[in-house]
Each structure stands twice: as structure tokens, then as C-alpha cells.
PDB file of N, CA and C in Angstrom:
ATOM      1  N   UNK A   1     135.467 136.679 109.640  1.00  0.00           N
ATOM      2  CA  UNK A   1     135.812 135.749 110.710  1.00  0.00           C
ATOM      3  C   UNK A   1     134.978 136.083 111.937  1.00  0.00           C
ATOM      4  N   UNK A   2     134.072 135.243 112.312  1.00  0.00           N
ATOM      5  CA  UNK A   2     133.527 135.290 113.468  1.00  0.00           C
ATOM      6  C   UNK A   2     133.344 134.293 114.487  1.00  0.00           C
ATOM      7  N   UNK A   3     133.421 135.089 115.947  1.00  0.00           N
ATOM      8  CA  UNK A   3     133.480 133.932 116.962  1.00  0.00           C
ATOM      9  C   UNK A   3     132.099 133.635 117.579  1.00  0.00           C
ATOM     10  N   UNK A   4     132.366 132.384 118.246  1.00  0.00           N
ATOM     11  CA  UNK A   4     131.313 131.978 118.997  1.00  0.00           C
ATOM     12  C   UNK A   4     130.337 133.085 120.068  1.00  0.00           C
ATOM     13  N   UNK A   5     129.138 133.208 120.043  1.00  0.00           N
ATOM     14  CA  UNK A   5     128.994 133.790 121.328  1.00  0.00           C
ATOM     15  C   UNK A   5     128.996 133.439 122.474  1.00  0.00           C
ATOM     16  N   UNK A   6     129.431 132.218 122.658  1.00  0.00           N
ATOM     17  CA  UNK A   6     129.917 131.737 124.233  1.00  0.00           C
ATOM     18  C   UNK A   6     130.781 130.512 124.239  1.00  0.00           C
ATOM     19  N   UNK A   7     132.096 130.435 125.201  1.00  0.00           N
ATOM     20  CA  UNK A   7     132.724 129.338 124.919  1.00  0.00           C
ATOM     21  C   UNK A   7     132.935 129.249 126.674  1.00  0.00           C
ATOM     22  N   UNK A   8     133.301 127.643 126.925  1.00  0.00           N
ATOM     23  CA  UNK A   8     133.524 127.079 128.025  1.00  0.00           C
ATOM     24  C   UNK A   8     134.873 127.165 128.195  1.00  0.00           C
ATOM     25  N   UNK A   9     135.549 127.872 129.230  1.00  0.00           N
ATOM     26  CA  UNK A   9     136.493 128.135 129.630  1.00  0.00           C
ATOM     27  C   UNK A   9     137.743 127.042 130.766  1.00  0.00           C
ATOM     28  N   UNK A  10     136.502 127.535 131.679  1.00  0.00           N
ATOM     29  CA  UNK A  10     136.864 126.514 133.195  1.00  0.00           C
ATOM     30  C   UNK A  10     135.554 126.121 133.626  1.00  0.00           C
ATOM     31  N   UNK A  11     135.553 124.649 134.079  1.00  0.00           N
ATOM     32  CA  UNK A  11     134.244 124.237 134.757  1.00  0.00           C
ATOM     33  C   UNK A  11     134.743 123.557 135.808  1.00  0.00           C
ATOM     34  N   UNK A  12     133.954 123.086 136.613  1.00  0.00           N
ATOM     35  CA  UNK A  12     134.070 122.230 137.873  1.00  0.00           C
ATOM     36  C   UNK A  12     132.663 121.704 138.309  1.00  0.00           C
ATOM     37  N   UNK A  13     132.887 120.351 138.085  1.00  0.00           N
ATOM     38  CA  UNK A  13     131.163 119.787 138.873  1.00  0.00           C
ATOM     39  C   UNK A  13     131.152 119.445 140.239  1.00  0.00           C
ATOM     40  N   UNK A  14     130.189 119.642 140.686  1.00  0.00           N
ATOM     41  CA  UNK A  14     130.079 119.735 141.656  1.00  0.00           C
ATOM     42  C   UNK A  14     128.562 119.082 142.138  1.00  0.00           C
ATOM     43  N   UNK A  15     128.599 118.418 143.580  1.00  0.00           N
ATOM     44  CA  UNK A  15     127.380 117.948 143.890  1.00  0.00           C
ATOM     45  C   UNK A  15     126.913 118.662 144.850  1.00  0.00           C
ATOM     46  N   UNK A  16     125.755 119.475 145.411  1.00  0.00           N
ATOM     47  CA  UNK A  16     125.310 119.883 146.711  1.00  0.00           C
ATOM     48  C   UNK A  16     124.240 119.779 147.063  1.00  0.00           C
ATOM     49  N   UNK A  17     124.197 119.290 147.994  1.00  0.00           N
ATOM     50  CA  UNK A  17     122.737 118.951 148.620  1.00  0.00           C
ATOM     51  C   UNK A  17     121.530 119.827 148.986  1.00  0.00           C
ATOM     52  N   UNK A  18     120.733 119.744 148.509  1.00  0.00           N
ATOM     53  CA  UNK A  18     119.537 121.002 148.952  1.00  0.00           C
ATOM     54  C   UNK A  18     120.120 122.113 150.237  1.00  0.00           C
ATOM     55  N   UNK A  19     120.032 123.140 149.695  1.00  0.00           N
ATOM     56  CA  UNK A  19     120.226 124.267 150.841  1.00  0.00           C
ATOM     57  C   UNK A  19     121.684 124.570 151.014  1.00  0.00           C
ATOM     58  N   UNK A  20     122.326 123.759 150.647  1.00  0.00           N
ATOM     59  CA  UNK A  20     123.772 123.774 150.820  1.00  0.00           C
ATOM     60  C   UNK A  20     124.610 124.586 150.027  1.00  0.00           C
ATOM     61  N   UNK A  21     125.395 125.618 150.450  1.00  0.00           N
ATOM     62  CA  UNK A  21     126.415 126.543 149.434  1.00  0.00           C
ATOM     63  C   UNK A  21     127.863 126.022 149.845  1.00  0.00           C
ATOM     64  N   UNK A  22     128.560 126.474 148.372  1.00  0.00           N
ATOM     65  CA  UNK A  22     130.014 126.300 148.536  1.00  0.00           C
ATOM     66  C   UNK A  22     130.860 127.130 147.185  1.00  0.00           C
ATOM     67  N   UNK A  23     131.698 127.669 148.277  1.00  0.00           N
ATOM     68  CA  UNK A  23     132.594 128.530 147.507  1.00  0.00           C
ATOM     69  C   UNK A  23     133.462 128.177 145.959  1.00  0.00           C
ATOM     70  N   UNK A  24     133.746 128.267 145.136  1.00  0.00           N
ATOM     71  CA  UNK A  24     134.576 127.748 144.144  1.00  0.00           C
ATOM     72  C   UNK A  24     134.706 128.876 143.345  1.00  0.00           C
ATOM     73  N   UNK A  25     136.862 128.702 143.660  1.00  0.00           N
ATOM     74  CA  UNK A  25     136.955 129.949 142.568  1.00  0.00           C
ATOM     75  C   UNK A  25     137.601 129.607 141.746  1.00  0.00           C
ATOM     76  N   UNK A  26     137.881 130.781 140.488  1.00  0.00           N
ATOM     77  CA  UNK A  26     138.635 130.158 139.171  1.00  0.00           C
ATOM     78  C   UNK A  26     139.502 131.230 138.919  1.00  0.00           C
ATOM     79  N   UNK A  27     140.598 131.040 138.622  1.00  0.00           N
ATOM     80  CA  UNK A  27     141.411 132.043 137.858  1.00  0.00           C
ATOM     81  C   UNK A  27     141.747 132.386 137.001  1.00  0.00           C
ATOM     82  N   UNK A  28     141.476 133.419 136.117  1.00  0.00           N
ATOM     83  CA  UNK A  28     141.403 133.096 134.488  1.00  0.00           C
ATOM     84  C   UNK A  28     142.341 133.860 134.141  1.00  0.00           C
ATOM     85  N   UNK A  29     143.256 133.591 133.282  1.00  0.00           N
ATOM     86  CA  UNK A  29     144.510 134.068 132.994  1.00  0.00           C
ATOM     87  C   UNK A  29     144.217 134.552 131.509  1.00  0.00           C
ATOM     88  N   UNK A  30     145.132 135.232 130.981  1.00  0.00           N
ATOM     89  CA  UNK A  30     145.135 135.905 129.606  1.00  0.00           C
ATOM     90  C   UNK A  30     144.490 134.860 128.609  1.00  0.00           C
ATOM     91  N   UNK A  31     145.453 133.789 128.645  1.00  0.00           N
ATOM     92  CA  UNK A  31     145.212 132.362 127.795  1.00  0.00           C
ATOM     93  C   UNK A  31     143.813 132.078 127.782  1.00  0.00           C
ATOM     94  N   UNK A  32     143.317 132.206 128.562  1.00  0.00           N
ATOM     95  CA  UNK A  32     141.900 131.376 128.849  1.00  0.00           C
ATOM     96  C   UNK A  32     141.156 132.839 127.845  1.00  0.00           C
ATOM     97  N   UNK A  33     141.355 133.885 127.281  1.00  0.00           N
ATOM     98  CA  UNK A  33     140.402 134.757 126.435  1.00  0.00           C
ATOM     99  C   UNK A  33     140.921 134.825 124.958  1.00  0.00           C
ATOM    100  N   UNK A  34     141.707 133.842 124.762  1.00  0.00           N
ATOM    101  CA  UNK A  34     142.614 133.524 123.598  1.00  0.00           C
ATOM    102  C   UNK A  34     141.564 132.873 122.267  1.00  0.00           C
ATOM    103  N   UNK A  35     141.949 133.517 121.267  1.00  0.00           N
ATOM    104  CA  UNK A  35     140.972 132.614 119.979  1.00  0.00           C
ATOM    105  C   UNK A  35     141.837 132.252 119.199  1.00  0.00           C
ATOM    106  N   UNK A  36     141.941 131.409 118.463  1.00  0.00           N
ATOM    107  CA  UNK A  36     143.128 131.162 117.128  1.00  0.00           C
ATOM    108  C   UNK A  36     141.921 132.038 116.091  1.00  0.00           C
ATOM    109  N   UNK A  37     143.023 132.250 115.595  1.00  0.00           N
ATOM    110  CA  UNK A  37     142.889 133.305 114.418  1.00  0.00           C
ATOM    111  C   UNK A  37     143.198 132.432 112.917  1.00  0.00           C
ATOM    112  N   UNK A  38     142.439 131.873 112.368  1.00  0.00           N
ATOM    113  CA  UNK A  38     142.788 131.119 111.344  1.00  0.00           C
ATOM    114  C   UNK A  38     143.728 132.134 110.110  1.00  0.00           C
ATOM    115  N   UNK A  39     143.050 132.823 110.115  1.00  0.00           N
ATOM    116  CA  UNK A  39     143.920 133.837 108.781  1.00  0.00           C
ATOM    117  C   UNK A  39     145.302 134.488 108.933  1.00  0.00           C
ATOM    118  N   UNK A  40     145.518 134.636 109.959  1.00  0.00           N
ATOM    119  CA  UNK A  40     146.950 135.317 110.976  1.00  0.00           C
ATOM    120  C   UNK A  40     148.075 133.758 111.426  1.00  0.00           C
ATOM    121  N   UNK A  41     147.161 133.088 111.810  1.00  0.00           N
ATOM    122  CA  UNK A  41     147.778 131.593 112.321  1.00  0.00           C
ATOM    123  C   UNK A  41     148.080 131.691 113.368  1.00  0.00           C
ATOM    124  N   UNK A  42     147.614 132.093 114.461  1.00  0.00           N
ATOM    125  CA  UNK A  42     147.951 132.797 115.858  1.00  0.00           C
ATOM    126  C   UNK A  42     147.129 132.782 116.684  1.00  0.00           C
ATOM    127  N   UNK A  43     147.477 132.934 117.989  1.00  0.00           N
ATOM    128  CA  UNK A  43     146.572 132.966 119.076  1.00  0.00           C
ATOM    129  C   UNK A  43     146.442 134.377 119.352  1.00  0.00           C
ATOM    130  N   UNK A  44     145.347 134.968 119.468  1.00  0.00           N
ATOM    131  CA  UNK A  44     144.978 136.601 119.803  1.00  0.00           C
ATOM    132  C   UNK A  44     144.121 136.834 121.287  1.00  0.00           C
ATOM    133  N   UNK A  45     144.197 137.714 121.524  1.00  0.00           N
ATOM    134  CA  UNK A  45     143.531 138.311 122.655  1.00  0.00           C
ATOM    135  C   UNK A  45     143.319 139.726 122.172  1.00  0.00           C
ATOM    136  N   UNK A  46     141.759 139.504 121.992  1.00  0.00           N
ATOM    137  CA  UNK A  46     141.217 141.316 121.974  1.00  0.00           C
ATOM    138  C   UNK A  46     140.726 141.803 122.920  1.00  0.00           C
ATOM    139  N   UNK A  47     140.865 143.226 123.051  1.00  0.00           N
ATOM    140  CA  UNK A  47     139.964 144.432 124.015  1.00  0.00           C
ATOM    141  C   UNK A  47     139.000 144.215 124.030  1.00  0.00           C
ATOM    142  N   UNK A  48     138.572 144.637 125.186  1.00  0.00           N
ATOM    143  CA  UNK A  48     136.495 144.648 125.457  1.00  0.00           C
ATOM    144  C   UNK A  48     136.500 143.593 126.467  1.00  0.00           C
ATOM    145  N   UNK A  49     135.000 143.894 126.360  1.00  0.00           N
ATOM    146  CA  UNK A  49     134.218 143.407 127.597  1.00  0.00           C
ATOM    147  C   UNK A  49     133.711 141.670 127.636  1.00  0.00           C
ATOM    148  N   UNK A  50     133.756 141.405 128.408  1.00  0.00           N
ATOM    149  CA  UNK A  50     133.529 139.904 128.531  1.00  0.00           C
ATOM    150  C   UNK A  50     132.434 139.798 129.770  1.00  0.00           C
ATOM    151  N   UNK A  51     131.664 138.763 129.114  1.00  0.00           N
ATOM    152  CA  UNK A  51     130.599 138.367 130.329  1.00  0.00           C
ATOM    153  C   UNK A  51     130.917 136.835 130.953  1.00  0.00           C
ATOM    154  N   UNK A  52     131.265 137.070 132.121  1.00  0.00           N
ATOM    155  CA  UNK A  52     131.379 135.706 132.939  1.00  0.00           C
ATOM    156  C   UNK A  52     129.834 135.177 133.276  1.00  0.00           C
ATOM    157  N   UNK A  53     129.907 134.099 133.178  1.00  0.00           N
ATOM    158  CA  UNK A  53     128.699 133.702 133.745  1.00  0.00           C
ATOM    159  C   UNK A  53     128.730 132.357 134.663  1.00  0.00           C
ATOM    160  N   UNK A  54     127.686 132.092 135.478  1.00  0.00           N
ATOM    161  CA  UNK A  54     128.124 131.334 136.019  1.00  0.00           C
ATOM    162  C   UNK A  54     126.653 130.460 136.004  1.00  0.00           C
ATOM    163  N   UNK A  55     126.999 128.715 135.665  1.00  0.00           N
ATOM    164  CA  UNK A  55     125.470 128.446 136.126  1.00  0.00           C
ATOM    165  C   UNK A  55     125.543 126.888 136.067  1.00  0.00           C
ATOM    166  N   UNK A  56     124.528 126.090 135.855  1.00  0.00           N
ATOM    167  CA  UNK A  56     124.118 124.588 135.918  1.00  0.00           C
ATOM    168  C   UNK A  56     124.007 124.272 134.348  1.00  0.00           C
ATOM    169  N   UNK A  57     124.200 124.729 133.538  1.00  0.00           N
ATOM    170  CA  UNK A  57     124.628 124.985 132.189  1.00  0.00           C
ATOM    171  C   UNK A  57     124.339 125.952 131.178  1.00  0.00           C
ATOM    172  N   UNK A  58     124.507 125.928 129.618  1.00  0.00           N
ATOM    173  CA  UNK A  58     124.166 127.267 129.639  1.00  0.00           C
ATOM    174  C   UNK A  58     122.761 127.533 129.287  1.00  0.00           C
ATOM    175  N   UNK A  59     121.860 126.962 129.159  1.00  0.00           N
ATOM    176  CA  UNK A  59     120.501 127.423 129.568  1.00  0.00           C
ATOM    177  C   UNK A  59     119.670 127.713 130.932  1.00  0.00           C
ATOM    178  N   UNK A  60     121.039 127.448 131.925  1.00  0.00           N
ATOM    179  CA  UNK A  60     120.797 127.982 133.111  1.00  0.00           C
ATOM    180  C   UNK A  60     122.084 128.770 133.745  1.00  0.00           C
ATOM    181  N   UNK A  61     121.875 130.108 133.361  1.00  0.00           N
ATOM    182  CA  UNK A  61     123.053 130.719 134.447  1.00  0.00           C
ATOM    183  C   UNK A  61     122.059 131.431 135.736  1.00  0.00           C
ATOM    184  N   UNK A  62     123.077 131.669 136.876  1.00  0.00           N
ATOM    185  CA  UNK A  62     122.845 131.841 137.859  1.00  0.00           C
ATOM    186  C   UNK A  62     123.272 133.134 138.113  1.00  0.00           C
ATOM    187  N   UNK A  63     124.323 133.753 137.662  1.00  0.00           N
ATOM    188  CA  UNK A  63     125.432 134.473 137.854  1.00  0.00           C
ATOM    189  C   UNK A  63     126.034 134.665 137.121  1.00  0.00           C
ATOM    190  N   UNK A  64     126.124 136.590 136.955  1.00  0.00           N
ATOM    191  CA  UNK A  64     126.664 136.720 135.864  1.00  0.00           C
ATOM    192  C   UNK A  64     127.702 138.096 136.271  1.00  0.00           C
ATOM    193  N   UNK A  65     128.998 138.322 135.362  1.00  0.00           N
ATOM    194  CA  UNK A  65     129.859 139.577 135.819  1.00  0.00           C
ATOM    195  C   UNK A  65     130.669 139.535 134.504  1.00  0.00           C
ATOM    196  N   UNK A  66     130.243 141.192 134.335  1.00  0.00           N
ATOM    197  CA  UNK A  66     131.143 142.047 132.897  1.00  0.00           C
ATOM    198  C   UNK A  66     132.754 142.218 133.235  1.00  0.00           C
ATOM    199  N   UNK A  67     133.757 141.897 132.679  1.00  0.00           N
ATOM    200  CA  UNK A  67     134.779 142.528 132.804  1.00  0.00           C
ATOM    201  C   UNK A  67     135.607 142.997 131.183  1.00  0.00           C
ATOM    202  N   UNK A  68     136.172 144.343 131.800  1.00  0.00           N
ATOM    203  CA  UNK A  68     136.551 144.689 130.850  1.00  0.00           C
ATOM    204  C   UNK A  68     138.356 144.430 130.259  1.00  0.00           C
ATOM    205  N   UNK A  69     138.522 143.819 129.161  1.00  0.00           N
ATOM    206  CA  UNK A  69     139.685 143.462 129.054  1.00  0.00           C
ATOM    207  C   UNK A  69     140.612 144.652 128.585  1.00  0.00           C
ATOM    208  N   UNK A  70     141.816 144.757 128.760  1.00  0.00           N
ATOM    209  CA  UNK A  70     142.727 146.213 128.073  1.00  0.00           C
ATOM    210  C   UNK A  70     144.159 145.383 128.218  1.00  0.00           C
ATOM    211  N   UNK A  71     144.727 145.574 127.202  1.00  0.00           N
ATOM    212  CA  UNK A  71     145.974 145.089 126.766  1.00  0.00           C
ATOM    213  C   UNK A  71     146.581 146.033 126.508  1.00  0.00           C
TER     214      UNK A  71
END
């Protein structure tokens, strides 16, 4: 059983005009690192590290941050 190496979580579009920044945050809760488990029949959450990324899609990230998960 293997997972994706990247899945879309939370997004938000957004328009900004040349030069222009703006803050946007997200809160990611347990649920949001959840996989169904076809063989178990369940929703799981494993240990380890996760890469957030952040960008204009995913052949463009901008921004990126490791966190480590522990249950």
C-alpha cells in the first residue's frame, strides 16, 4: 500500500497585484494528515515528517516547512 507523494490539503486563491504581499493562514488539524487505509477500512494518521509547501501550484512552490508529526 502506497501513498501519494503529495496531496492538496487546504488552498485559497488569491489575486495580487505586482509587488503586493498578503498574509494567509491555514490551520491544519490532525484530519487534514489522515489517509484511508483500504486494507484496515479506516482513517490513519502516521508519525514523521511532513513537508508543507507553499506555492502557485505544484510545479511552482515558493515556500516550503518540515514538520514533524508524533502521536
Amino acid at each position: 500500500f502506497t501513498q501519494p507523494a503529495k496531496r492538496l490539503r487546504k488552498f485559497k486563491r488569491i489575486n495580487l497585484e505586482p509587488g503586493v504581499q498578503k498574509t494567509i493562514e491555514f490551520i491544519l488539524q490532525k484530519e487534514d494528515f489522515a489517509f484511508w487505509h483500504p486494507e484496515q477500512k479506516e482513517w490513519q494518521v502516521e508519525e514523521g515528517d511532513f513537508e508543507i509547501q507553499v506555492g502557485s501550484s505544484s510545479l511552482d512552490i515558493s515556500q516550503k516547512i518540515t514538520i514533524r508529526a508524533i502521536l
